[in-house]
N, C-alpha and C. Protein backbone atom coordinates (compact mmCIF):
# COMPACT_ATOMS: atom_id res chain seq x y z
N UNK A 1 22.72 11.89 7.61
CA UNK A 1 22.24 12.04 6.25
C UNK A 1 22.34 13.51 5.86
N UNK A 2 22.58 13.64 4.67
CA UNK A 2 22.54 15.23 4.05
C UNK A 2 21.72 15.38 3.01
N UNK A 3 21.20 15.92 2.78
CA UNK A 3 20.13 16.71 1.99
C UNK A 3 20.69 18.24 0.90
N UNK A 4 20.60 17.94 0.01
CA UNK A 4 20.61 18.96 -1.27
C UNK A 4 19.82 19.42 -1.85
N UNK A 5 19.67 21.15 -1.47
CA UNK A 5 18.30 21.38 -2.28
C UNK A 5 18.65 21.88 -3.81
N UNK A 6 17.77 22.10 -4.66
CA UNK A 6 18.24 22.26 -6.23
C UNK A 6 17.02 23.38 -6.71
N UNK A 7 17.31 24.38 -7.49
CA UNK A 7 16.17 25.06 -8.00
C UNK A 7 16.53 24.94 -9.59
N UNK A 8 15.96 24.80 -10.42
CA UNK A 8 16.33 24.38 -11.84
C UNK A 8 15.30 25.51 -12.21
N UNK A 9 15.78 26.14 -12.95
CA UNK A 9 14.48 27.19 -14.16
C UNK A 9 14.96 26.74 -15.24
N UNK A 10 13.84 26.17 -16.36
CA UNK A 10 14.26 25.45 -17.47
C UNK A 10 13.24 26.99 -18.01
N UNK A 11 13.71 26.44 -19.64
CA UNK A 11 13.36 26.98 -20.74
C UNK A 11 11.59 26.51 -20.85
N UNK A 12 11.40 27.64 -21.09
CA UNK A 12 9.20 27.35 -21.69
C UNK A 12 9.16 26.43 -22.41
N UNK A 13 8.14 25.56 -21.98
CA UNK A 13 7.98 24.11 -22.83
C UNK A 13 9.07 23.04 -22.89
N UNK A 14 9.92 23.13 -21.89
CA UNK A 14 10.95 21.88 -22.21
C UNK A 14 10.60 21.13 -20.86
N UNK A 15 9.49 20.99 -19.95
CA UNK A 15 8.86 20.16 -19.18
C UNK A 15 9.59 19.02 -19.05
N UNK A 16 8.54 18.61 -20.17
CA UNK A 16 8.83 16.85 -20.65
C UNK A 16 10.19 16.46 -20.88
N UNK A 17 10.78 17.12 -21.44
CA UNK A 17 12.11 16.59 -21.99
C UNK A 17 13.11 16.74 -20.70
N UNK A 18 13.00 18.36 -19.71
CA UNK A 18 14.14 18.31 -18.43
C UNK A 18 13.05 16.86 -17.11
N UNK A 19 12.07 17.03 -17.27
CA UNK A 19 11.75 15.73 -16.51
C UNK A 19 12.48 14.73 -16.45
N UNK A 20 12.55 14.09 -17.73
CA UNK A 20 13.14 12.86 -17.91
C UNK A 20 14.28 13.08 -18.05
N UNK A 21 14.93 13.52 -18.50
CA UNK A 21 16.47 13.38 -18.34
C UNK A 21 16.69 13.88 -16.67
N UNK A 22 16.36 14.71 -16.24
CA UNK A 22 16.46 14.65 -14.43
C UNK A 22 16.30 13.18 -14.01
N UNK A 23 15.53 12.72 -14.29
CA UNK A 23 15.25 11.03 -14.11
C UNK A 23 16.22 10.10 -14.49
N UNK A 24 16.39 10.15 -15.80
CA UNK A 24 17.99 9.26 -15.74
C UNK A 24 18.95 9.79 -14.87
N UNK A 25 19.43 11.12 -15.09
CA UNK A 25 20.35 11.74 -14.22
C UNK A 25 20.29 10.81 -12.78
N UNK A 26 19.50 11.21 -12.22
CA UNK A 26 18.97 10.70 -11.19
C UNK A 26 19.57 9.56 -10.25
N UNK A 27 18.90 8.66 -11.73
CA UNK A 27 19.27 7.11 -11.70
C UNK A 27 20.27 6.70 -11.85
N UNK A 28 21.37 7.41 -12.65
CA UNK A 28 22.70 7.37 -12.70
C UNK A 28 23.63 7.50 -11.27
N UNK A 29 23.02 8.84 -11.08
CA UNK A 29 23.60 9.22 -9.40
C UNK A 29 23.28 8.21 -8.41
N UNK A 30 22.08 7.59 -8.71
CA UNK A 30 22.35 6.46 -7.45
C UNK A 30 23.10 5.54 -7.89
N UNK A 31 22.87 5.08 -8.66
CA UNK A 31 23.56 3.56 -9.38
C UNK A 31 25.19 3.95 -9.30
N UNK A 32 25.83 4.83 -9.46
CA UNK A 32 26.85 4.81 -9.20
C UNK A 32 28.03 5.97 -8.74
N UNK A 33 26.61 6.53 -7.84
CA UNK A 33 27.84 7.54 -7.06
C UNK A 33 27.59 7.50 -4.98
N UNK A 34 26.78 7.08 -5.14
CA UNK A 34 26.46 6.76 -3.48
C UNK A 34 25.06 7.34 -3.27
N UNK A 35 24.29 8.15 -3.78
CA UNK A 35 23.20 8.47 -3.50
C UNK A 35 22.13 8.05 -2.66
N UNK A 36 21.42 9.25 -2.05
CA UNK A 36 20.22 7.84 -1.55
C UNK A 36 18.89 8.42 -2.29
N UNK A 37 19.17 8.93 -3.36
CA UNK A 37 18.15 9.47 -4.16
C UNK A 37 17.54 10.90 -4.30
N UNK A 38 16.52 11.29 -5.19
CA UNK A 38 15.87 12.41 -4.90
C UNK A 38 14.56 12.44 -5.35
N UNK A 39 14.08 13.09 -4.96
CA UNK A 39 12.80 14.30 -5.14
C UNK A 39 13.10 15.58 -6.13
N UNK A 40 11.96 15.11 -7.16
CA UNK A 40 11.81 16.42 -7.81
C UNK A 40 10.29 17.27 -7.80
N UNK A 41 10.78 18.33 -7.06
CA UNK A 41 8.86 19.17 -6.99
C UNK A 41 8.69 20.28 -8.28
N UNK A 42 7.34 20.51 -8.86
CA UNK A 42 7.89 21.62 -9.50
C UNK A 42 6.91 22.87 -8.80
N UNK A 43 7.33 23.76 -9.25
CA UNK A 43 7.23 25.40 -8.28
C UNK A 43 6.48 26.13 -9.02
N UNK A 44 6.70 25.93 -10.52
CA UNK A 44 6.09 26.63 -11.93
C UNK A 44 5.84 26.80 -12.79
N UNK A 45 5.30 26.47 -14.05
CA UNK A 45 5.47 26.56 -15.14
C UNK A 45 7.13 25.80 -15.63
N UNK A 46 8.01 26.89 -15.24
CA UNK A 46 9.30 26.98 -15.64
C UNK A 46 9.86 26.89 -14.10
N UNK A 47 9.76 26.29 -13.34
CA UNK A 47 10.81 26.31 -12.07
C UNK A 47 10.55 24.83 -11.17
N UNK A 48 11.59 24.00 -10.98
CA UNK A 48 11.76 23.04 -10.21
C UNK A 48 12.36 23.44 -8.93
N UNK A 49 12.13 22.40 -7.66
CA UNK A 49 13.02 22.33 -6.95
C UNK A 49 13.43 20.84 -6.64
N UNK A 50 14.16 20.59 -6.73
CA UNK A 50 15.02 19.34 -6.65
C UNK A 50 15.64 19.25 -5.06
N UNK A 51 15.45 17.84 -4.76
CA UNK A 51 16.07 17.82 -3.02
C UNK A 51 16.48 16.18 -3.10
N UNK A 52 17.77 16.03 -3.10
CA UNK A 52 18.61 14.74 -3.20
C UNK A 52 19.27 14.47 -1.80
N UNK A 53 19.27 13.30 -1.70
CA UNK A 53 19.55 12.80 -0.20
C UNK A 53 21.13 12.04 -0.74
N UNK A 54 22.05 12.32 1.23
CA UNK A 54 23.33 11.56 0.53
C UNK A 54 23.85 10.97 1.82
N UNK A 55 24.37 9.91 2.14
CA UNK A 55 24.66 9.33 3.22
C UNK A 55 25.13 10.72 4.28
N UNK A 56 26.34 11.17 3.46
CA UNK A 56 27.20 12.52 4.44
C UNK A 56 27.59 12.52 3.37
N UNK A 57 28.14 14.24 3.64
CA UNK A 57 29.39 15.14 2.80
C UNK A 57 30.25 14.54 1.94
N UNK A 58 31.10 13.66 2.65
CA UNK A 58 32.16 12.80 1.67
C UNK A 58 31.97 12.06 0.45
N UNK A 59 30.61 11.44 0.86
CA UNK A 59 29.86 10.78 -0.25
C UNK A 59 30.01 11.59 -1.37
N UNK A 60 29.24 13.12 -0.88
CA UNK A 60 28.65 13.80 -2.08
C UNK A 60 29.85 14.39 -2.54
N UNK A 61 30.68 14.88 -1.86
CA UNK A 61 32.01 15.30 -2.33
C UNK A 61 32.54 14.68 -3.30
N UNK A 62 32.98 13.11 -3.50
CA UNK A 62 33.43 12.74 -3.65
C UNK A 62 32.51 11.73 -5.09
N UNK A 63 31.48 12.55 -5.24
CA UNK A 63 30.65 11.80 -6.54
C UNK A 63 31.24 12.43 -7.79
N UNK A 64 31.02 11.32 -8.73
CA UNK A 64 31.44 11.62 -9.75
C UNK A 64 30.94 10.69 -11.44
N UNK A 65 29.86 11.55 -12.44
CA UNK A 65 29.65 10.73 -13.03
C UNK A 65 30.49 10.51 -14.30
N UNK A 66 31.85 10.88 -14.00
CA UNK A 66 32.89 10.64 -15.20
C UNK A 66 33.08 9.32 -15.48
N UNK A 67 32.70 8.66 -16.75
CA UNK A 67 32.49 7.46 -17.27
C UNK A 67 31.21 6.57 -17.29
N UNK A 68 30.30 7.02 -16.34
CA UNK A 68 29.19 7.04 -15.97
C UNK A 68 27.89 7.54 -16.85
N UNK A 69 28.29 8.23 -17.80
CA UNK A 69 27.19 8.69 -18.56
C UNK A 69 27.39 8.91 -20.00
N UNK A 70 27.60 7.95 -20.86
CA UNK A 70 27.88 7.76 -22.27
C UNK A 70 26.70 8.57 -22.72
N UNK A 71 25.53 8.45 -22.18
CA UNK A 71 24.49 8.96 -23.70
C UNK A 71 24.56 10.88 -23.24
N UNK A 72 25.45 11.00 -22.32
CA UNK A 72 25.74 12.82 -21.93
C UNK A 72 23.73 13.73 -21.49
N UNK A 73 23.79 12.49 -20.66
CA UNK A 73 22.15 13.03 -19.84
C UNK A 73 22.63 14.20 -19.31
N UNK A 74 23.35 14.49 -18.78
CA UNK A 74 23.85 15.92 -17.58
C UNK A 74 23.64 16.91 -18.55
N UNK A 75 24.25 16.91 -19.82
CA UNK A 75 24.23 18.14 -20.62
C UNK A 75 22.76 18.20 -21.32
N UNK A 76 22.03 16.98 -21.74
CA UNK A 76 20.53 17.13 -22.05
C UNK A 76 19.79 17.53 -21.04
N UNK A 77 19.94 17.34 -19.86
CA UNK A 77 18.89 18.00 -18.77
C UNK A 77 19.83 19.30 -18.60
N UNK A 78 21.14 20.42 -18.27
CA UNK A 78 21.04 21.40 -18.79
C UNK A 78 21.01 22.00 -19.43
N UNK A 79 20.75 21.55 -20.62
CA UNK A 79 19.97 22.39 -22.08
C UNK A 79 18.69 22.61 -21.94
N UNK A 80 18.26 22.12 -21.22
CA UNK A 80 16.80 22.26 -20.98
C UNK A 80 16.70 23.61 -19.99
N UNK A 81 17.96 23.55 -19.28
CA UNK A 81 17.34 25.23 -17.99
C UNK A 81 18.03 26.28 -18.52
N UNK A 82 17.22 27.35 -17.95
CA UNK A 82 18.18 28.27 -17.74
C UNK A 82 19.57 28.96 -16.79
N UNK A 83 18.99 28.53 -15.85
CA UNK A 83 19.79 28.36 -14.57
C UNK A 83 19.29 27.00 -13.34
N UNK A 84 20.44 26.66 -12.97
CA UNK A 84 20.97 25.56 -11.76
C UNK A 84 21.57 26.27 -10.93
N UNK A 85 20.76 26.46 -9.55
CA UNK A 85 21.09 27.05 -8.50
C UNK A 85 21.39 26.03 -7.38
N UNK A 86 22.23 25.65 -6.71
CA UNK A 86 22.45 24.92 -5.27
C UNK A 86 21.53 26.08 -4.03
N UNK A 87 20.71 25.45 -3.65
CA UNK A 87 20.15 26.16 -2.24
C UNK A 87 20.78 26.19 -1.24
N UNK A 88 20.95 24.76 -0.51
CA UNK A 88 21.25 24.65 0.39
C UNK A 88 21.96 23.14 0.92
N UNK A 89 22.95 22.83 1.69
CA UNK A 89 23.07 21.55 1.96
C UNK A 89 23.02 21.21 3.67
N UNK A 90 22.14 20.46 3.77
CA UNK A 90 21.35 20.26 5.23
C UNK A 90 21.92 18.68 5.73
N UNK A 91 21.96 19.17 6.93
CA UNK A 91 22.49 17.92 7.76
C UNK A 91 21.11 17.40 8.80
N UNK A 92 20.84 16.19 8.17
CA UNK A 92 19.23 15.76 9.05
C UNK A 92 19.41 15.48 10.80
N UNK A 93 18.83 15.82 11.41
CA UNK A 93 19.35 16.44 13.02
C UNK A 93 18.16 14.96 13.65
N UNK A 94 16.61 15.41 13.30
CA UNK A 94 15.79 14.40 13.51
C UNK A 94 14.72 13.58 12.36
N UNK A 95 14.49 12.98 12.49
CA UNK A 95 13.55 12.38 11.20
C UNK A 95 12.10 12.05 11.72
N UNK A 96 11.13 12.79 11.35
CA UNK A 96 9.93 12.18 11.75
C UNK A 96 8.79 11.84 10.17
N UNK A 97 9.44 11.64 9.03
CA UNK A 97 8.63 11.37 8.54
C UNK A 97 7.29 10.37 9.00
N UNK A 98 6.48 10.26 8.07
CA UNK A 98 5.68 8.95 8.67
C UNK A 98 6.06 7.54 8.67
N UNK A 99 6.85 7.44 7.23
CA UNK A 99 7.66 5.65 7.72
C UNK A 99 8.01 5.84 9.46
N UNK A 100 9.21 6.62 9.31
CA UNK A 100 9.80 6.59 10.76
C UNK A 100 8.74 6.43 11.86
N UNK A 101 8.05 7.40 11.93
CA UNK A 101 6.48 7.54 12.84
C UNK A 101 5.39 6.50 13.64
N UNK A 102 5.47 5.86 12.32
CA UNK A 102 4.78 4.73 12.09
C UNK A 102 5.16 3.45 11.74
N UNK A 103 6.60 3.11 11.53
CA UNK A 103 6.97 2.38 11.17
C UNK A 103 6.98 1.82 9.62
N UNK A 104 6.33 2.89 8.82
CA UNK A 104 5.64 2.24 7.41
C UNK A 104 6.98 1.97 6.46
N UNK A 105 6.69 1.47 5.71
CA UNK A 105 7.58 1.05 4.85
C UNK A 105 7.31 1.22 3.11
């Protein structure tokens, strides 16, 4: 599994509005690019960090939401930041969340 971290600094007061369109976004990327989803935390006022999960590399390489997004969510959630930074892309080595741990589901 690979892991993508994301730092988003949106514009003062556009909260609500980069929330939800991160959310469709989102939902788009799974529904039709291979995703196994994400997490969005926020850091500040004005700063997210975003962490999206992807089977492996190729997957993510190879995503693409061309045709995929008629109502143009990608460009409404970056109108909302100021900057989209890529952190980091992590290759998961062990997993101990608590599902795993515990078996939870």
């Amino acid at each position: 599994m690979l892991t993508v971290t994301y730092r988003f600094n949106i514009h003062s007061g556009q909260n609500e509005a980069f929330e939800q369109s991160w959310k469709e976004v989102t939902k788009l990327i799974y529904r039709h690019c291979g995703s196994l989803g994400s997490r969005l935390y926020k850091a500040s006022e004005t700063s997210y960090i975003g962490i999206a999960q992807w089977p492996d590399k190729q997957t993510l390489d190879h995503s693409s939401l061309e045709g995929f997004d008629p109502e143009d969510l990608r460009s409404k959630m970056r109108s909302c930041c100021t900057s989209i930074e890529k952190l980091d892309e992590l290759e998961l080595i062990h997993d101990l969340w608590a599902e795993e741990l515990f078996g939870i589901s």
